[in-house]
C-alpha atoms as a PDB file:
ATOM      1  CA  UNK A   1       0.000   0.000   0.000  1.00  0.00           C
ATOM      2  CA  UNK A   2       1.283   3.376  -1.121  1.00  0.00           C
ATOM      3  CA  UNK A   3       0.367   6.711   0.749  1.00  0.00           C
ATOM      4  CA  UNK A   4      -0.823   8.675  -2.185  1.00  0.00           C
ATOM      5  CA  UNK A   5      -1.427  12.525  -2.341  1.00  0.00           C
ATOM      6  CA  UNK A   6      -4.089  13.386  -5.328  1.00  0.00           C
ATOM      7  CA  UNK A   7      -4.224  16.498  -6.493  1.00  0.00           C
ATOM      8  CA  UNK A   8      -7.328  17.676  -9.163  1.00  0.00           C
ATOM      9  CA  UNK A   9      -9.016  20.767  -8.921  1.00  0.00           C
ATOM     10  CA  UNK A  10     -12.322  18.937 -10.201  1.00  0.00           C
ATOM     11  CA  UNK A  11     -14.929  17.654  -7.619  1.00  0.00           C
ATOM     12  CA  UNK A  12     -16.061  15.013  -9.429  1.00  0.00           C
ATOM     13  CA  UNK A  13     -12.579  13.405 -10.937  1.00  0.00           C
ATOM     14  CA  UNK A  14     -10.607  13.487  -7.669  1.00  0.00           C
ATOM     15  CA  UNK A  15     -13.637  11.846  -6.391  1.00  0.00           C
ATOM     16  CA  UNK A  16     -13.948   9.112  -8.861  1.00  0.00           C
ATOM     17  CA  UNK A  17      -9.523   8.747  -9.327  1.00  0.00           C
ATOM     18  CA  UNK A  18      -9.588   8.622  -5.322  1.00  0.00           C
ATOM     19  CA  UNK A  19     -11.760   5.982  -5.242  1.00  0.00           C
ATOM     20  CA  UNK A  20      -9.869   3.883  -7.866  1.00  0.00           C
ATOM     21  CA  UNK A  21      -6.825   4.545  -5.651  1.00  0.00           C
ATOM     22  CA  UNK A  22      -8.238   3.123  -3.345  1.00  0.00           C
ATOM     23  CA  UNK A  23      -9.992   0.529  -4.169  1.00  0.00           C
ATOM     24  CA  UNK A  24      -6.278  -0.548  -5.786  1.00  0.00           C
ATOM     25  CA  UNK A  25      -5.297  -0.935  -1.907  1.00  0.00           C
ATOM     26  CA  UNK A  26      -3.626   2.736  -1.731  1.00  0.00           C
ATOM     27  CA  UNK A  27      -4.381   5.300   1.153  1.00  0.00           C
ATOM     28  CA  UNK A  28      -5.179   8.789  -0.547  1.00  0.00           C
ATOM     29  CA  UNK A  29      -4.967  12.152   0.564  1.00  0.00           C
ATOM     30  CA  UNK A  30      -7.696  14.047  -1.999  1.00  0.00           C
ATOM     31  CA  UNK A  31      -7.051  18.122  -2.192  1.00  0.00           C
ATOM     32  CA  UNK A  32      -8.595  20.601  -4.504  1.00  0.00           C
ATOM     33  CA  UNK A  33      -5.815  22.695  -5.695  1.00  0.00           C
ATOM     34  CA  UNK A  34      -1.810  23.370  -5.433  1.00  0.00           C
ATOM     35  CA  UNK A  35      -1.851  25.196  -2.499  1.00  0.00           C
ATOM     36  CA  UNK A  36      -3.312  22.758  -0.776  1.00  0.00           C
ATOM     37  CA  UNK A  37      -1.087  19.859  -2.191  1.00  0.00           C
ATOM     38  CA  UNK A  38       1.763  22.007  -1.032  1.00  0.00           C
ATOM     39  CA  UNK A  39       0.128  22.338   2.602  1.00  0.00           C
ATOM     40  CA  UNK A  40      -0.325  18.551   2.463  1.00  0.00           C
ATOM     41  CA  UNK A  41       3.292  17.783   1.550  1.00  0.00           C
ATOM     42  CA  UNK A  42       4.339  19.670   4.465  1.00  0.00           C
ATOM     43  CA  UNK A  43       2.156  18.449   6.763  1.00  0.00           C
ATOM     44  CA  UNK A  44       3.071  13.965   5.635  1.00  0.00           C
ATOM     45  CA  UNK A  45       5.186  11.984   3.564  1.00  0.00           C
ATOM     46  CA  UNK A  46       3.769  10.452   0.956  1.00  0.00           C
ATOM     47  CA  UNK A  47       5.175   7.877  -1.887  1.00  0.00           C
ATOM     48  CA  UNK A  48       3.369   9.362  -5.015  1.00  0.00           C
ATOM     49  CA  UNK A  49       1.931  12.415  -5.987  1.00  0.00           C
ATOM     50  CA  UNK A  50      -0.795  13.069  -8.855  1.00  0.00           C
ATOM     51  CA  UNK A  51      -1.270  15.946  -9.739  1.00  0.00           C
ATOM     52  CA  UNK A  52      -3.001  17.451 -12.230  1.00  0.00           C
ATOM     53  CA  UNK A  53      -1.308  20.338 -14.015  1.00  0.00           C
ATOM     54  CA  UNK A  54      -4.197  23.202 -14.362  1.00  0.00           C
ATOM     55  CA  UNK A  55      -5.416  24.043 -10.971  1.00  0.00           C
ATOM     56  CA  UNK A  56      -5.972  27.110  -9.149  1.00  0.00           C
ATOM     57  CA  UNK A  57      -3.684  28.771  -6.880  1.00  0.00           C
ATOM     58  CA  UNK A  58      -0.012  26.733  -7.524  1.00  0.00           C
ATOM     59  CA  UNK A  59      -0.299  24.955 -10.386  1.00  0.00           C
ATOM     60  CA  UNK A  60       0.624  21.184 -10.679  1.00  0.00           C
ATOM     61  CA  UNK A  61       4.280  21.589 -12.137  1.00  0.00           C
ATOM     62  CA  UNK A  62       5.254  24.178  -9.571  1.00  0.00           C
ATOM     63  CA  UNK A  63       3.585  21.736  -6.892  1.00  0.00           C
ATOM     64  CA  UNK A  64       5.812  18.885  -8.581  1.00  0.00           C
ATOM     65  CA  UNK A  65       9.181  21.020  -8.172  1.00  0.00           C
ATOM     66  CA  UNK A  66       8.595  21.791  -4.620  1.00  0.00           C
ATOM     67  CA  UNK A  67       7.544  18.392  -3.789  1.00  0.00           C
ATOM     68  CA  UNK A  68      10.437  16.549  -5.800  1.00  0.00           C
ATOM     69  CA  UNK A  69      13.533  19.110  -4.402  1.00  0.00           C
ATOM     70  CA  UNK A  70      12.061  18.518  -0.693  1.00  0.00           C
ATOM     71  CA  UNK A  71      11.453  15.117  -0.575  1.00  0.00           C
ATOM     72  CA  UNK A  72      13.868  13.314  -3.260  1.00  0.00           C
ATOM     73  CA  UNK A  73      12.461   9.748  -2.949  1.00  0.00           C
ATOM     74  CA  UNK A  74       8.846  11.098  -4.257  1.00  0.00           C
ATOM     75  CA  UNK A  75       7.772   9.431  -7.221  1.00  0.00           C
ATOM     76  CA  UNK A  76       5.107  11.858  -9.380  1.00  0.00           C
ATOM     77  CA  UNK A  77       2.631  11.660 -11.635  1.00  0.00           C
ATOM     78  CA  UNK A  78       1.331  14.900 -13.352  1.00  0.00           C
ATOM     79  CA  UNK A  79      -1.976  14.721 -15.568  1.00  0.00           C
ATOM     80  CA  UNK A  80      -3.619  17.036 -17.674  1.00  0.00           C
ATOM     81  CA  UNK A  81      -6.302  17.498 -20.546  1.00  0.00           C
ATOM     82  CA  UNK A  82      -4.679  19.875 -22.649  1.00  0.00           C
ATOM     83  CA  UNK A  83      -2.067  18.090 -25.067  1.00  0.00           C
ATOM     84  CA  UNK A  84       0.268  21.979 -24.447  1.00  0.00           C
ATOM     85  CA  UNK A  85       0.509  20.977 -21.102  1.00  0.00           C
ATOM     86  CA  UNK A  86       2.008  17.478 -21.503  1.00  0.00           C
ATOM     87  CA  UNK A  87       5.086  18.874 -23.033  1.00  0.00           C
ATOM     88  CA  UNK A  88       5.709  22.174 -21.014  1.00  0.00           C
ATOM     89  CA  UNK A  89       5.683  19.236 -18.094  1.00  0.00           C
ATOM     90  CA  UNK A  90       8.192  17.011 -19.991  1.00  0.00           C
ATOM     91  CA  UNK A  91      10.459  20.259 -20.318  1.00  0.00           C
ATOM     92  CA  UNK A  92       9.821  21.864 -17.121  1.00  0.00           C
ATOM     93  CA  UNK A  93      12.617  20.061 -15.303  1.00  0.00           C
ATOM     94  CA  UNK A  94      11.232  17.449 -13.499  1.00  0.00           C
ATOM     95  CA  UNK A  95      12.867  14.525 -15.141  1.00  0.00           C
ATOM     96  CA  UNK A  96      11.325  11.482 -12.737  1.00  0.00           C
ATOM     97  CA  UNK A  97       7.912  12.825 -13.594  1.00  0.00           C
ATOM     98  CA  UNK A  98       5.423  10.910 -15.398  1.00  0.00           C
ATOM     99  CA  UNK A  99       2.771  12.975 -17.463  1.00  0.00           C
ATOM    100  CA  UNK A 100      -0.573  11.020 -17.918  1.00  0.00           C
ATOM    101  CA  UNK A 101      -2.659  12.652 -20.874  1.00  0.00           C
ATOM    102  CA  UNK A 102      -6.783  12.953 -19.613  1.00  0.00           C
ATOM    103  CA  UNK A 103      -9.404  11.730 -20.421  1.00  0.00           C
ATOM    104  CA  UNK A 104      -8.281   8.124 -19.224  1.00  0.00           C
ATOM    105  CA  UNK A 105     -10.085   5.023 -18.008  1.00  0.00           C
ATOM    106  CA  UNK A 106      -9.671   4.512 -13.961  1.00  0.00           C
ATOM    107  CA  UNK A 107      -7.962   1.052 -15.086  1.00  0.00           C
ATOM    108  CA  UNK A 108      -5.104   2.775 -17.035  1.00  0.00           C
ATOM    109  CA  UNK A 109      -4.563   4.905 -13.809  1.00  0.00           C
ATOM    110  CA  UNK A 110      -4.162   2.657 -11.505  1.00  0.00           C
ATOM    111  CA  UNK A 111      -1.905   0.643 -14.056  1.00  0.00           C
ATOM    112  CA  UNK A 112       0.185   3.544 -14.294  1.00  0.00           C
ATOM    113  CA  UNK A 113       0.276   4.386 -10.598  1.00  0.00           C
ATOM    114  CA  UNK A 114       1.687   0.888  -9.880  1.00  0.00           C
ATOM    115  CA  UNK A 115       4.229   1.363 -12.810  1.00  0.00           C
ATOM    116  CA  UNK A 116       5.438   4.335 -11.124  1.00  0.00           C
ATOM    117  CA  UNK A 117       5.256   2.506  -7.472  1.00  0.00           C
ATOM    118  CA  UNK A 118       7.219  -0.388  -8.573  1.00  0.00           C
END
C-alpha cells in the first residue's frame, strides 16, 4: 500500500480517481488545488503524488518542483487534458515525472500508478 497525495481541482474526478486509488489498496490524501497539495506535503510523507497540471492557486508543475527538491524519494505523476501541457511538463525540469494525458479510463490509472510505485 502506497500513501498517495491526489491532487485535481475537479470535484467530481478526484472523487472518482480517489476511489480507484483506493480501491487498488492505496491510502489517498484528496485536495482541490496546489496550495493545498503544497500544505499537504508539508504536513506527511507520501510515496506518489498526482497531480493534475491546471489548478488554481499553484499549479501542478510548480507543486511537482517543490515536492520533488524537498522530498527526493517522491515518485510523481502529473496529468492534464490539454495536449500543451504534456510537453511544457516534460520540459519543465522534473525529469522522474510521469505525465498522464486525460481523459483516461480509472484502469489505465491505476496501471500507471503501480508502474510508477514499482
Amino acid at each position: 500500500m502506497a500513501r498517495i497525495l491526489l491532487a485535481e481541482d475537479d470535484d467530481s474526478l478526484r472523487g472518482f480517481l480517489a476511489r480507484a486509488l483506493g480501491r487498488a489498496g492505496h491510502q489517498v490524501c484528496a485536495v482541490g488545488d496546489g496550495d493545498a497539495a503544497l500544505a499537504a506535503l508539508d504536513e506527511n510523507e507520501y510515496d506518489l503524488l498526482v497531480a493534475d497540471i491546471v489548478m488554481p492557486g499553484t499549479d501542478g508543475i510548480e507543486v511537482a518542483r517543490r515536492a520533488g527538491a524537498g522530498s527526493p524519494d517522491l515518485r510523481i505523476m502529473l496529468i492534464t487534458g490539454f495536449a500543451a501541457m504534456v510537453v511544457r511538463a516534460q520540459s519543465a525540469g522534473i525529469g522522474r515525472a510521469k505525465v498522464m494525458a486525460k481523459p483516461m479510463h480509472l484502469r489505465e490509472l491505476v496501471d500507471r500508478v503501480e508502474e510508477v510505485l514499482a
